[in-house]
Protein backbone atom coordinates (compact mmCIF):
# COMPACT_ATOMS: atom_id res chain seq x y z
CA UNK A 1 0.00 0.00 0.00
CA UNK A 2 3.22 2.22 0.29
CA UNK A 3 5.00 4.06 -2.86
CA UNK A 4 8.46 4.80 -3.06
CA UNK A 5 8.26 8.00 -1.31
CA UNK A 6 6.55 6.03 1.68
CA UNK A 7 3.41 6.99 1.54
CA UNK A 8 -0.02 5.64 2.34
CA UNK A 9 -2.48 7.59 -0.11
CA UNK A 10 -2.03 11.00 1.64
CA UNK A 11 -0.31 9.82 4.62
CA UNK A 12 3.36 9.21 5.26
CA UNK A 13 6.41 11.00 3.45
CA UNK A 14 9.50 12.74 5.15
CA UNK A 15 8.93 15.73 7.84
CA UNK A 16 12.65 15.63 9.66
CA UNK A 17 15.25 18.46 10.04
CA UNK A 18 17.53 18.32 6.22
CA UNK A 19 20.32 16.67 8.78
CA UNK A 20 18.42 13.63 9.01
CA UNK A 21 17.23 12.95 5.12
CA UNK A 22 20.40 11.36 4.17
CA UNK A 23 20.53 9.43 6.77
CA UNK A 24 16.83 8.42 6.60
CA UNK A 25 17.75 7.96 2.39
CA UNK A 26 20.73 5.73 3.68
CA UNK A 27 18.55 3.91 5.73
CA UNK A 28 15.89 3.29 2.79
CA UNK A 29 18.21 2.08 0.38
CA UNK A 30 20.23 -0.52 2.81
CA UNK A 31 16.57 -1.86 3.26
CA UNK A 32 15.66 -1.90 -0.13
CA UNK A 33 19.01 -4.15 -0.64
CA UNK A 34 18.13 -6.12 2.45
CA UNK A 35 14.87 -7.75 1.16
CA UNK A 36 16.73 -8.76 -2.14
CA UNK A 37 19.44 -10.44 -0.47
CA UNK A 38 18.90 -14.32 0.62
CA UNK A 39 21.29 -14.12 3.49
CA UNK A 40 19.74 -11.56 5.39
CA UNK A 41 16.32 -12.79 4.95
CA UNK A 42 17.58 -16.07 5.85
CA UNK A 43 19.57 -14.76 9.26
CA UNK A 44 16.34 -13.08 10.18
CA UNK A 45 14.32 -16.17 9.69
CA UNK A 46 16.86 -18.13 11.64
CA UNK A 47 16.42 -15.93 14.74
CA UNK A 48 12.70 -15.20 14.43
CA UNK A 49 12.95 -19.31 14.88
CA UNK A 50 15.43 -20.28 17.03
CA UNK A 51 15.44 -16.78 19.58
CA UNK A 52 12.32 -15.16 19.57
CA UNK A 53 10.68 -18.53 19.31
CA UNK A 54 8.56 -18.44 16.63
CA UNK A 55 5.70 -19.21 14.96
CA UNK A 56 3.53 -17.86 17.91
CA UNK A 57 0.88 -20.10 18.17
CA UNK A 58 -2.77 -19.28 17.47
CA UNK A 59 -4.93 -20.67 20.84
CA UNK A 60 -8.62 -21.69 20.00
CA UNK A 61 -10.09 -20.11 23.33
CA UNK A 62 -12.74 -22.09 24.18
CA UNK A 63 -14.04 -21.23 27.47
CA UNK A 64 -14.40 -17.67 25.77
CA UNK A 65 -15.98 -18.54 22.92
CA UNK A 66 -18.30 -20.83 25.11
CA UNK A 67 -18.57 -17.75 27.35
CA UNK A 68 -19.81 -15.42 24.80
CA UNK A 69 -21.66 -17.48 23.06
CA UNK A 70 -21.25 -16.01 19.56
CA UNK A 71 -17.96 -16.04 17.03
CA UNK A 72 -15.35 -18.55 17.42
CA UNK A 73 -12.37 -16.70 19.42
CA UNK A 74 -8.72 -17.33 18.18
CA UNK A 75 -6.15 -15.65 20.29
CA UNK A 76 -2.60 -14.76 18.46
CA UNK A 77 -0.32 -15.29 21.20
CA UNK A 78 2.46 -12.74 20.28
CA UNK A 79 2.39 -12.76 23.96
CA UNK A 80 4.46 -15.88 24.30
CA UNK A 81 7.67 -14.34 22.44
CA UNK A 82 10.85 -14.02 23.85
CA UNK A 83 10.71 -10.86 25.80
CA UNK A 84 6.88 -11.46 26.54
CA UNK A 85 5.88 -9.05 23.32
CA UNK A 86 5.45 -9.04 19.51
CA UNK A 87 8.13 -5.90 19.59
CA UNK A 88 11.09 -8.21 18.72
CA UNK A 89 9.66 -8.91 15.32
CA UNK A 90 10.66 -6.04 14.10
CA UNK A 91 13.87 -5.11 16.51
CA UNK A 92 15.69 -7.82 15.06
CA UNK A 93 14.95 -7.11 12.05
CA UNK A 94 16.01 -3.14 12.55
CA UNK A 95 19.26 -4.58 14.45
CA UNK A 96 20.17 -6.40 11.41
CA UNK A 97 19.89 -3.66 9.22
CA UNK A 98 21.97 -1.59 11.56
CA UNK A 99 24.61 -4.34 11.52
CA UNK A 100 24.35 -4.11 8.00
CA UNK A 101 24.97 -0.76 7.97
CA UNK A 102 27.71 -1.06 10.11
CA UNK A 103 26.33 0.69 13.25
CA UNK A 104 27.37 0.86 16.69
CA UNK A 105 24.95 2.82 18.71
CA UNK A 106 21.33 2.23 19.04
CA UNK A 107 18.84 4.34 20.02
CA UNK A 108 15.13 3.40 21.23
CA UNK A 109 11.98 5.21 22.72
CA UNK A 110 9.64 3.14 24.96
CA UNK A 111 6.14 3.38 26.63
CA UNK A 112 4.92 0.28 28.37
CA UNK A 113 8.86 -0.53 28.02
CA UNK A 114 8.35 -3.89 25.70
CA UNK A 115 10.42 -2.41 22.77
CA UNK A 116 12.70 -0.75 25.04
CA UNK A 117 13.24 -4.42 26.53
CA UNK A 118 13.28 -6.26 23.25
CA UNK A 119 15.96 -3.22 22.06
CA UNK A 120 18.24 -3.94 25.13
CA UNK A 121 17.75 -7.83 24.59
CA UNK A 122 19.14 -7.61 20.84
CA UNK A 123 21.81 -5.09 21.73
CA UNK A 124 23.03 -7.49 24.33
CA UNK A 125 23.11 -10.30 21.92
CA UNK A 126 24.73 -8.48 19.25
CA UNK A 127 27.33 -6.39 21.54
CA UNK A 128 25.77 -2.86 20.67
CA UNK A 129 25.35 0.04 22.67
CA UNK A 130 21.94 0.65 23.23
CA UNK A 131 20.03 3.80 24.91
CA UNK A 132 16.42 4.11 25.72
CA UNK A 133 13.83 6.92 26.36
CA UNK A 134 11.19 6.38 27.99
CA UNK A 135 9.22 9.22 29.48
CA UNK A 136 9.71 9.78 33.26
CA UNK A 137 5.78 9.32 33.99
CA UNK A 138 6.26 5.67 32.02
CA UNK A 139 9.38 4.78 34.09
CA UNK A 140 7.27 5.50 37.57
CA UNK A 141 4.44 3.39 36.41
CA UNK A 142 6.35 0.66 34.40
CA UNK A 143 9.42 0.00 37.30
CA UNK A 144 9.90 -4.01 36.30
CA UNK A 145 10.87 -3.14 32.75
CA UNK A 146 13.32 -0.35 33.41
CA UNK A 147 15.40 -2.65 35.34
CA UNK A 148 15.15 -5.34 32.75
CA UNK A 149 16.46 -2.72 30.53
CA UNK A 150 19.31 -2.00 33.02
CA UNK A 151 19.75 -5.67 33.40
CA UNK A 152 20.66 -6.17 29.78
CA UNK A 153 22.91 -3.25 30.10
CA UNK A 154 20.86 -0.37 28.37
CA UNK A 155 20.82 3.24 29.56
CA UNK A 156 17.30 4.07 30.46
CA UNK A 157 16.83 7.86 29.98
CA UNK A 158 13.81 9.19 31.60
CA UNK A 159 12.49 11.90 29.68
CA UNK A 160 11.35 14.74 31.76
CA UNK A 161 9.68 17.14 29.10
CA UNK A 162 5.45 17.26 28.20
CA UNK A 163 3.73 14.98 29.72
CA UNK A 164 6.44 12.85 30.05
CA UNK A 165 4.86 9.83 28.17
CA UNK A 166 5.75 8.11 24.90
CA UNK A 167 5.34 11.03 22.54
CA UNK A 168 7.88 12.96 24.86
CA UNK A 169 10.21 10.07 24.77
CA UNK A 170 9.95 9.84 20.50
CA UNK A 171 10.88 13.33 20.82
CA UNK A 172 13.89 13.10 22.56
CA UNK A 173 15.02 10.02 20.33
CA UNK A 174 14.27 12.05 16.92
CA UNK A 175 16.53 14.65 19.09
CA UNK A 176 19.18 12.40 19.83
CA UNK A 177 19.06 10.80 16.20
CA UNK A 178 19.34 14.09 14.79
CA UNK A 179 22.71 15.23 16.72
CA UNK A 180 24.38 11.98 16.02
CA UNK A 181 22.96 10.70 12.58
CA UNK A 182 26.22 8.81 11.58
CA UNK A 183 26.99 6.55 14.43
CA UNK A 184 23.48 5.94 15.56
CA UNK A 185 20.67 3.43 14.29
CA UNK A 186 17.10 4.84 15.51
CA UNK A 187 14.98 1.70 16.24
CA UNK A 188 11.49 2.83 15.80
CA UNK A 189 9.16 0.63 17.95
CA UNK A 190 6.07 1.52 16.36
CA UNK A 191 4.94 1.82 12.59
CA UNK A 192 5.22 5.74 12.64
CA UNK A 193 7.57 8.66 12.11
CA UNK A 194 9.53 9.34 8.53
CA UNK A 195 9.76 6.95 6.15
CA UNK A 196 11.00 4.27 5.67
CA UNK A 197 9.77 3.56 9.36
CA UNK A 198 6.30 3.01 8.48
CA UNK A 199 7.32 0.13 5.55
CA UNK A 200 9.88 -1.25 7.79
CA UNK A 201 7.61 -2.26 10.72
CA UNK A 202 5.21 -2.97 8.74
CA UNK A 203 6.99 -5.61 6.72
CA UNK A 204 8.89 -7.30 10.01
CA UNK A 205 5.84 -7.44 11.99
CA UNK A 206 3.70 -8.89 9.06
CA UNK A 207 4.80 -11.95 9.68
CA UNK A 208 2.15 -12.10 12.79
CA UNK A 209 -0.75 -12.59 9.82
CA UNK A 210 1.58 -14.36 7.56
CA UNK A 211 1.37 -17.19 10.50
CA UNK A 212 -2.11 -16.72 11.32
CA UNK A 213 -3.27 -16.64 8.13
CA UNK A 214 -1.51 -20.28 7.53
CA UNK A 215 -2.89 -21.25 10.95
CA UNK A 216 -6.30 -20.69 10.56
CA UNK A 217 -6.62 -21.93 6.84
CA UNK A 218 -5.04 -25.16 8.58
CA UNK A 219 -7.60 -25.21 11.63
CA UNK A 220 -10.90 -24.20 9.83
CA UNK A 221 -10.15 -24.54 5.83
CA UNK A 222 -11.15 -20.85 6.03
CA UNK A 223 -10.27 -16.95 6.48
CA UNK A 224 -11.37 -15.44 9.27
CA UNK A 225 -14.44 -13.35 9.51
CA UNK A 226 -12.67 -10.57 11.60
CA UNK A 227 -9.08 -9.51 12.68
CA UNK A 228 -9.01 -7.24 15.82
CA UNK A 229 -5.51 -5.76 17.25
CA UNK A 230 -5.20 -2.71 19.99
CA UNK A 231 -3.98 0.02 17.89
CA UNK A 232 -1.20 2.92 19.91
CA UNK A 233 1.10 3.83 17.67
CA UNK A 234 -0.49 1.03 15.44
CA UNK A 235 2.66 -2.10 14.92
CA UNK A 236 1.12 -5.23 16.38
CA UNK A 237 -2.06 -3.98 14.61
CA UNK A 238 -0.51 -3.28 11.27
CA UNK A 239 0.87 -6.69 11.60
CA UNK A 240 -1.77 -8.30 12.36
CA UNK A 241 -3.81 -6.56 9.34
CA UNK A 242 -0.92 -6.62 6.65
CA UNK A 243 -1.95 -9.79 4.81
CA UNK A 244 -5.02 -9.84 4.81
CA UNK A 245 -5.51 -6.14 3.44
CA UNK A 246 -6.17 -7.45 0.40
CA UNK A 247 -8.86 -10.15 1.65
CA UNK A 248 -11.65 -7.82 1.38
CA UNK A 249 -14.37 -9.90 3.15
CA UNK A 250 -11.99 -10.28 6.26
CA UNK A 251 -13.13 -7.42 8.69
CA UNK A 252 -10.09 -5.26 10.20
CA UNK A 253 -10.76 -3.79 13.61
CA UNK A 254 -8.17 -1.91 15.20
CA UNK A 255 -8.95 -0.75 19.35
CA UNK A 256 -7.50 2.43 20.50
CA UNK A 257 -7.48 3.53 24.32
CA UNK A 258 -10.58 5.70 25.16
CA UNK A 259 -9.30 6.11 28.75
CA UNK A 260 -12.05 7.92 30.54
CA UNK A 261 -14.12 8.18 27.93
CA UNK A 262 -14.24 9.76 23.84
CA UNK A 263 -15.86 12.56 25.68
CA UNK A 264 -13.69 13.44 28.04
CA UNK A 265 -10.32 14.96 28.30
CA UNK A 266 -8.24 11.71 29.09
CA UNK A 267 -8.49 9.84 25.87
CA UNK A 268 -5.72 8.42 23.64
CA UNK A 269 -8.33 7.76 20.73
CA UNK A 270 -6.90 9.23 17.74
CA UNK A 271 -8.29 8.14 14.70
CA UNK A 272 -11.90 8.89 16.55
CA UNK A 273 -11.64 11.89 17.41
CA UNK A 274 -8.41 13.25 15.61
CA UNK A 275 -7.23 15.84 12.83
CA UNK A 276 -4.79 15.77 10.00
CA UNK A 277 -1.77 17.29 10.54
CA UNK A 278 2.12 16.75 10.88
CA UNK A 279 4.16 15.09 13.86
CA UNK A 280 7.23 13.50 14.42
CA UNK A 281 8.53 13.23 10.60
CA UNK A 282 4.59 11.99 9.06
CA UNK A 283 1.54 13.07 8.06
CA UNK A 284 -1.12 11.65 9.77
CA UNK A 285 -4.05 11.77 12.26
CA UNK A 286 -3.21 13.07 15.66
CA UNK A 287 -5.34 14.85 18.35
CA UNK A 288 -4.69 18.17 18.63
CA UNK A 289 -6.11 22.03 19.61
CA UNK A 290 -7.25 24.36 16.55
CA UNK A 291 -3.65 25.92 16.59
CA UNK A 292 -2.07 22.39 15.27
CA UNK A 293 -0.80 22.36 19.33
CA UNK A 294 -0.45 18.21 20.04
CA UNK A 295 -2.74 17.61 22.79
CA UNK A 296 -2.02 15.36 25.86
CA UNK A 297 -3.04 12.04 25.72
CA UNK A 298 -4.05 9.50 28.82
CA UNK A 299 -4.39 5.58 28.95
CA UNK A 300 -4.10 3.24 31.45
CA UNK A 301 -1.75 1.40 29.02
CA UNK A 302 1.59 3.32 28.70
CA UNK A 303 1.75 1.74 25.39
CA UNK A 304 -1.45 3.46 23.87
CA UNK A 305 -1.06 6.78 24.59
CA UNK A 306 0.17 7.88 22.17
CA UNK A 307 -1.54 11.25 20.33
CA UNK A 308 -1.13 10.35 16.89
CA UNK A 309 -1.37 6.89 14.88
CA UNK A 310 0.80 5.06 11.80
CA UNK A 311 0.42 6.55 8.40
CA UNK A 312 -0.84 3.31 7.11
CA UNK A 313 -3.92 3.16 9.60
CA UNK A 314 -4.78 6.50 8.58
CA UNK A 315 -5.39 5.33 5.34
CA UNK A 316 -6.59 2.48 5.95
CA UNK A 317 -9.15 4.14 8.05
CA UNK A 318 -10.11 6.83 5.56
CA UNK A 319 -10.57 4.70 2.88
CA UNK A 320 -12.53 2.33 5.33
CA UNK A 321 -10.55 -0.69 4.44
CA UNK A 322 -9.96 -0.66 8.43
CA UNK A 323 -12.62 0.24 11.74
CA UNK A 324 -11.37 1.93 14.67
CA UNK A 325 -13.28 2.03 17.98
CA UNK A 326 -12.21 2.86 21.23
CA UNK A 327 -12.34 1.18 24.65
CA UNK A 328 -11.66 2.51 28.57
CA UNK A 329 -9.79 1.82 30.92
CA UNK A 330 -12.52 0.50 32.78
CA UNK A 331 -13.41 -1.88 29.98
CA UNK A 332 -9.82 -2.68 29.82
CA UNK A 333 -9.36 -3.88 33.50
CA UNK A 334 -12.39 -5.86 33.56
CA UNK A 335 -11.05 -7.58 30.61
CA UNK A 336 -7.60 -8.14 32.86
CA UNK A 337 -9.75 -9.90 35.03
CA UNK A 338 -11.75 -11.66 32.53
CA UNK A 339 -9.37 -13.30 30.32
CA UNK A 340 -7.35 -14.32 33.38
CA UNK A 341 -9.95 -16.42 35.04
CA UNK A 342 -11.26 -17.48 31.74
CA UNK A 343 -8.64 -18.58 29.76
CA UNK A 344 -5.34 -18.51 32.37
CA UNK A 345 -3.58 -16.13 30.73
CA UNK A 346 -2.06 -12.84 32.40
CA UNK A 347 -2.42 -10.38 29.07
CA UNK A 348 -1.08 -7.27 28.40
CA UNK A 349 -3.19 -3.83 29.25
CA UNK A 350 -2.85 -3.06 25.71
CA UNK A 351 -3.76 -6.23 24.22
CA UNK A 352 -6.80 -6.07 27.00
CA UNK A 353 -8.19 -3.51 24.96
CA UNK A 354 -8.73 -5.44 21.82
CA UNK A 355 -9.77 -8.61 23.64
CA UNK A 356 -12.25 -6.33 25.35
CA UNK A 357 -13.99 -5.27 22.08
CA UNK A 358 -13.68 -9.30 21.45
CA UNK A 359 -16.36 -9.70 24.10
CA UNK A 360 -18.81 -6.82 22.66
CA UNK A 361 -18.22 -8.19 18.98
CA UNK A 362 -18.39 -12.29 19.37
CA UNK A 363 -22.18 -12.34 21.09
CA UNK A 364 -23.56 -10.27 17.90
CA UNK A 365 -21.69 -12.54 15.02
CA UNK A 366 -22.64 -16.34 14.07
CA UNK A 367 -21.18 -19.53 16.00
CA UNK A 368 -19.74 -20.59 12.27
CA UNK A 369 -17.67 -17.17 11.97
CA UNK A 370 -14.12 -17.04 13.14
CA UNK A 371 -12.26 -13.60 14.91
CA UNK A 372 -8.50 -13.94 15.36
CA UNK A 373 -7.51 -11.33 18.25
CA UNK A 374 -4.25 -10.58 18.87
CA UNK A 375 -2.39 -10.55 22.23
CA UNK A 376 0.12 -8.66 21.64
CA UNK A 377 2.18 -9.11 24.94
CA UNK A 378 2.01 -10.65 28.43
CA UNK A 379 0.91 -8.68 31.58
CA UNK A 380 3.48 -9.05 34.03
CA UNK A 381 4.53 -5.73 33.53
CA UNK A 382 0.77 -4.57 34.48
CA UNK A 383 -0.06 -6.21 37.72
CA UNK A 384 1.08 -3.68 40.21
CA UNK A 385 -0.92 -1.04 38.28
CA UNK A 386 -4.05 -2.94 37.82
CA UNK A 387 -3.97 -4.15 41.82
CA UNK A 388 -3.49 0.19 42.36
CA UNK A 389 -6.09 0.80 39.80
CA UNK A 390 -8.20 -1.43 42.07
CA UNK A 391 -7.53 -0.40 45.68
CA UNK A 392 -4.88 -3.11 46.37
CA UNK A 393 -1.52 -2.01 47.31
CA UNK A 394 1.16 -4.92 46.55
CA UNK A 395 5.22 -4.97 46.57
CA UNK A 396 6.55 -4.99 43.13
């Protein structure tokens, strides 16, 4: 769906300061060389295999489905990766085109902290220098993954600036990449920012539906009826969506975080209630004042709010190839609860938004249709806020 000037109908293209576009050109080229040439593809097949441990399996959840009584749930379990996310997907992919391009420094921003761990993981593995930015409100409320990050021997920078959340901590790593364009290797975490960022994650996180699609042809001798991811910044989603884009009667659903509510100040859902404009090197949709001023953004989930969304959803969305709802953090904790006790699995906040819209969507479809949701990480990470968000004080 992307041209060679990375962009998604309207959306996309190349908003950075002139020191970054031949960097960002450099970047684009390596890549383009990358997917022509066996031995990478076949190094980053090797480790997708044998160290992030895929396939990922796709989990028939029966008591669910029983539960709701509608649609046949499939859960994605990106959740059972190494590093407890589907962020690796596309950080080893990004590391190996930074190897490639013979870099020594990498650079990261972070919300929840999953890319910033999976960043630090591949570093370590590699023997790269690795930095991380993760906004100072995220480091208070996401403690276990900081350390994880220190473990592996990144340097977590907690960014102090805005609202000190994951749009503050892009903005210092666009910073950052801008001062030192030669040495470092920016590994975007989500499908945004300047091309060819967008393409990139795109392409090493479609291999989520590549699987899925294989799986569920194998388990039902069908597509699916309807895809659903939780949609921040928009990579597991985009993944999840990329091949079957072209499957028109497969329904696309992506879940953003309505936090308090679409009508209320503390909302992260952009492609609801956002505005064209321009933001950290794209064109897309982002919520902001009448002046074009970015405004802040609230979730539960550290990785959702975000203010704007990848160029690709926004096209997707206004040529309503793609649906976009919103659900709260209320709606998201009970669903913390619920897919706990139901199925016995500990989910991420994030993903708990999508499987959340899973329980208003599978009562109203047929017992013969099929939704595959994805889970795009574990909850570990989550528990202490949840138990807070309840009441319950516990010791991390």
């Amino acid at each position: 769906m992307t041209n060679e000037k990375g962009r998604f109908g309207r959306f996309g293209g190349q908003y950075v300061p002139e020191t970054l576009m031949p960097e960002l050109n450099k970047m684009a080229a390596a890549y383009e060389e990358a997917k022509q040439d066996p031995a990478f593809q076949k190094e980053y097949a090797d480790l997708l295999a044998n160290y992030a441990n895929r396939p990922s399996i796709l989990y028939y959840a029966k008591n669910m489905t029983e539960d709701l009584g509608g649609a046949q749930v499939y859960l994605k379990r990106e959740d059972l990766n190494h590093t407890g996310a589907h962020k690796i997907n596309n950080v080893i992919g990004q590391v190996l085109l930074a190897k490639r391009m013979g870099k020594k420094r990498l650079i990261a921003e972070t919300g929840a902290g999953q890319h910033g761990v999976a960043t630090a993981t591949i570093a370590a593995l590699f023997g790269l220098e690795c930095e991380v930015f993760m906004g100072k409100e995220d480091t208070d409320r996401q403690q276990l993954n900081v350390y994880r990050m220190e473990l592996l021997g990144a340097k977590v920078h907690p960014v102090t600036s805005g609202t000190m959340t994951l749009k503050d901590a892009v903005n210092a790593a666009l910073q950052d990449f801008a001062a030192h364009p030669e040495e470092t290797f920016y590994v975007m975490g989500s499908a945004t920012g300047p091309h060819p960022y967008p393409m990139m994650v795109r392409d090493f996180q479609s291999i989520i539906s590549e699987e899925s699609k294989a799986q569920i042809l194998k388990e039902t001798g069908k597509l699916p009826d309807t895809i659903v991811a939780c949609v921040g910044g928009g990579s597991n989603a985009i993944g999840s969506f990329a091949h079957f884009i072209d499957e028109e009667n497969v329904q696309l659903i992506g879940v953003e975080a309505a936090g308090k509510g679409l009508h209320s100040k503390d909302t992260a859902a952009t492609l609801e209630l956002g505005e064209v404009g321009v933001f950290h090197g794209m064109k897309s949709v982002f919520l902001q004042n009448k002046s074009g001023q970015i405004n802040p953004v609230y979730s539960i989930s550290a990785g959702l709010d975000y203010p704007g969304v990848g160029p690709e959803h926004a096209a997707l969305n206004e040529a309503k190839r793609a649906e976009y709802v919103g659900i709260t953090d209320d709606e998201a904790v009970a669903t913390f609860e619920y897919i706990a006790k139901q199925e016995g699995i500990v989910a991420a906040m994030e993903s708990c938004h999508a499987i959340a819209y899973v329980q208003k969507l599978a009562p109203t479809m047929r017992q013969d249709q099929v939704i595959i949701c994805t889970v795009s990480g574990r909850g570990d990470k989550d528990v202490a806020a949840v138990a807070k968000y309840q009441g319950v004080e516990i010791n991390e």
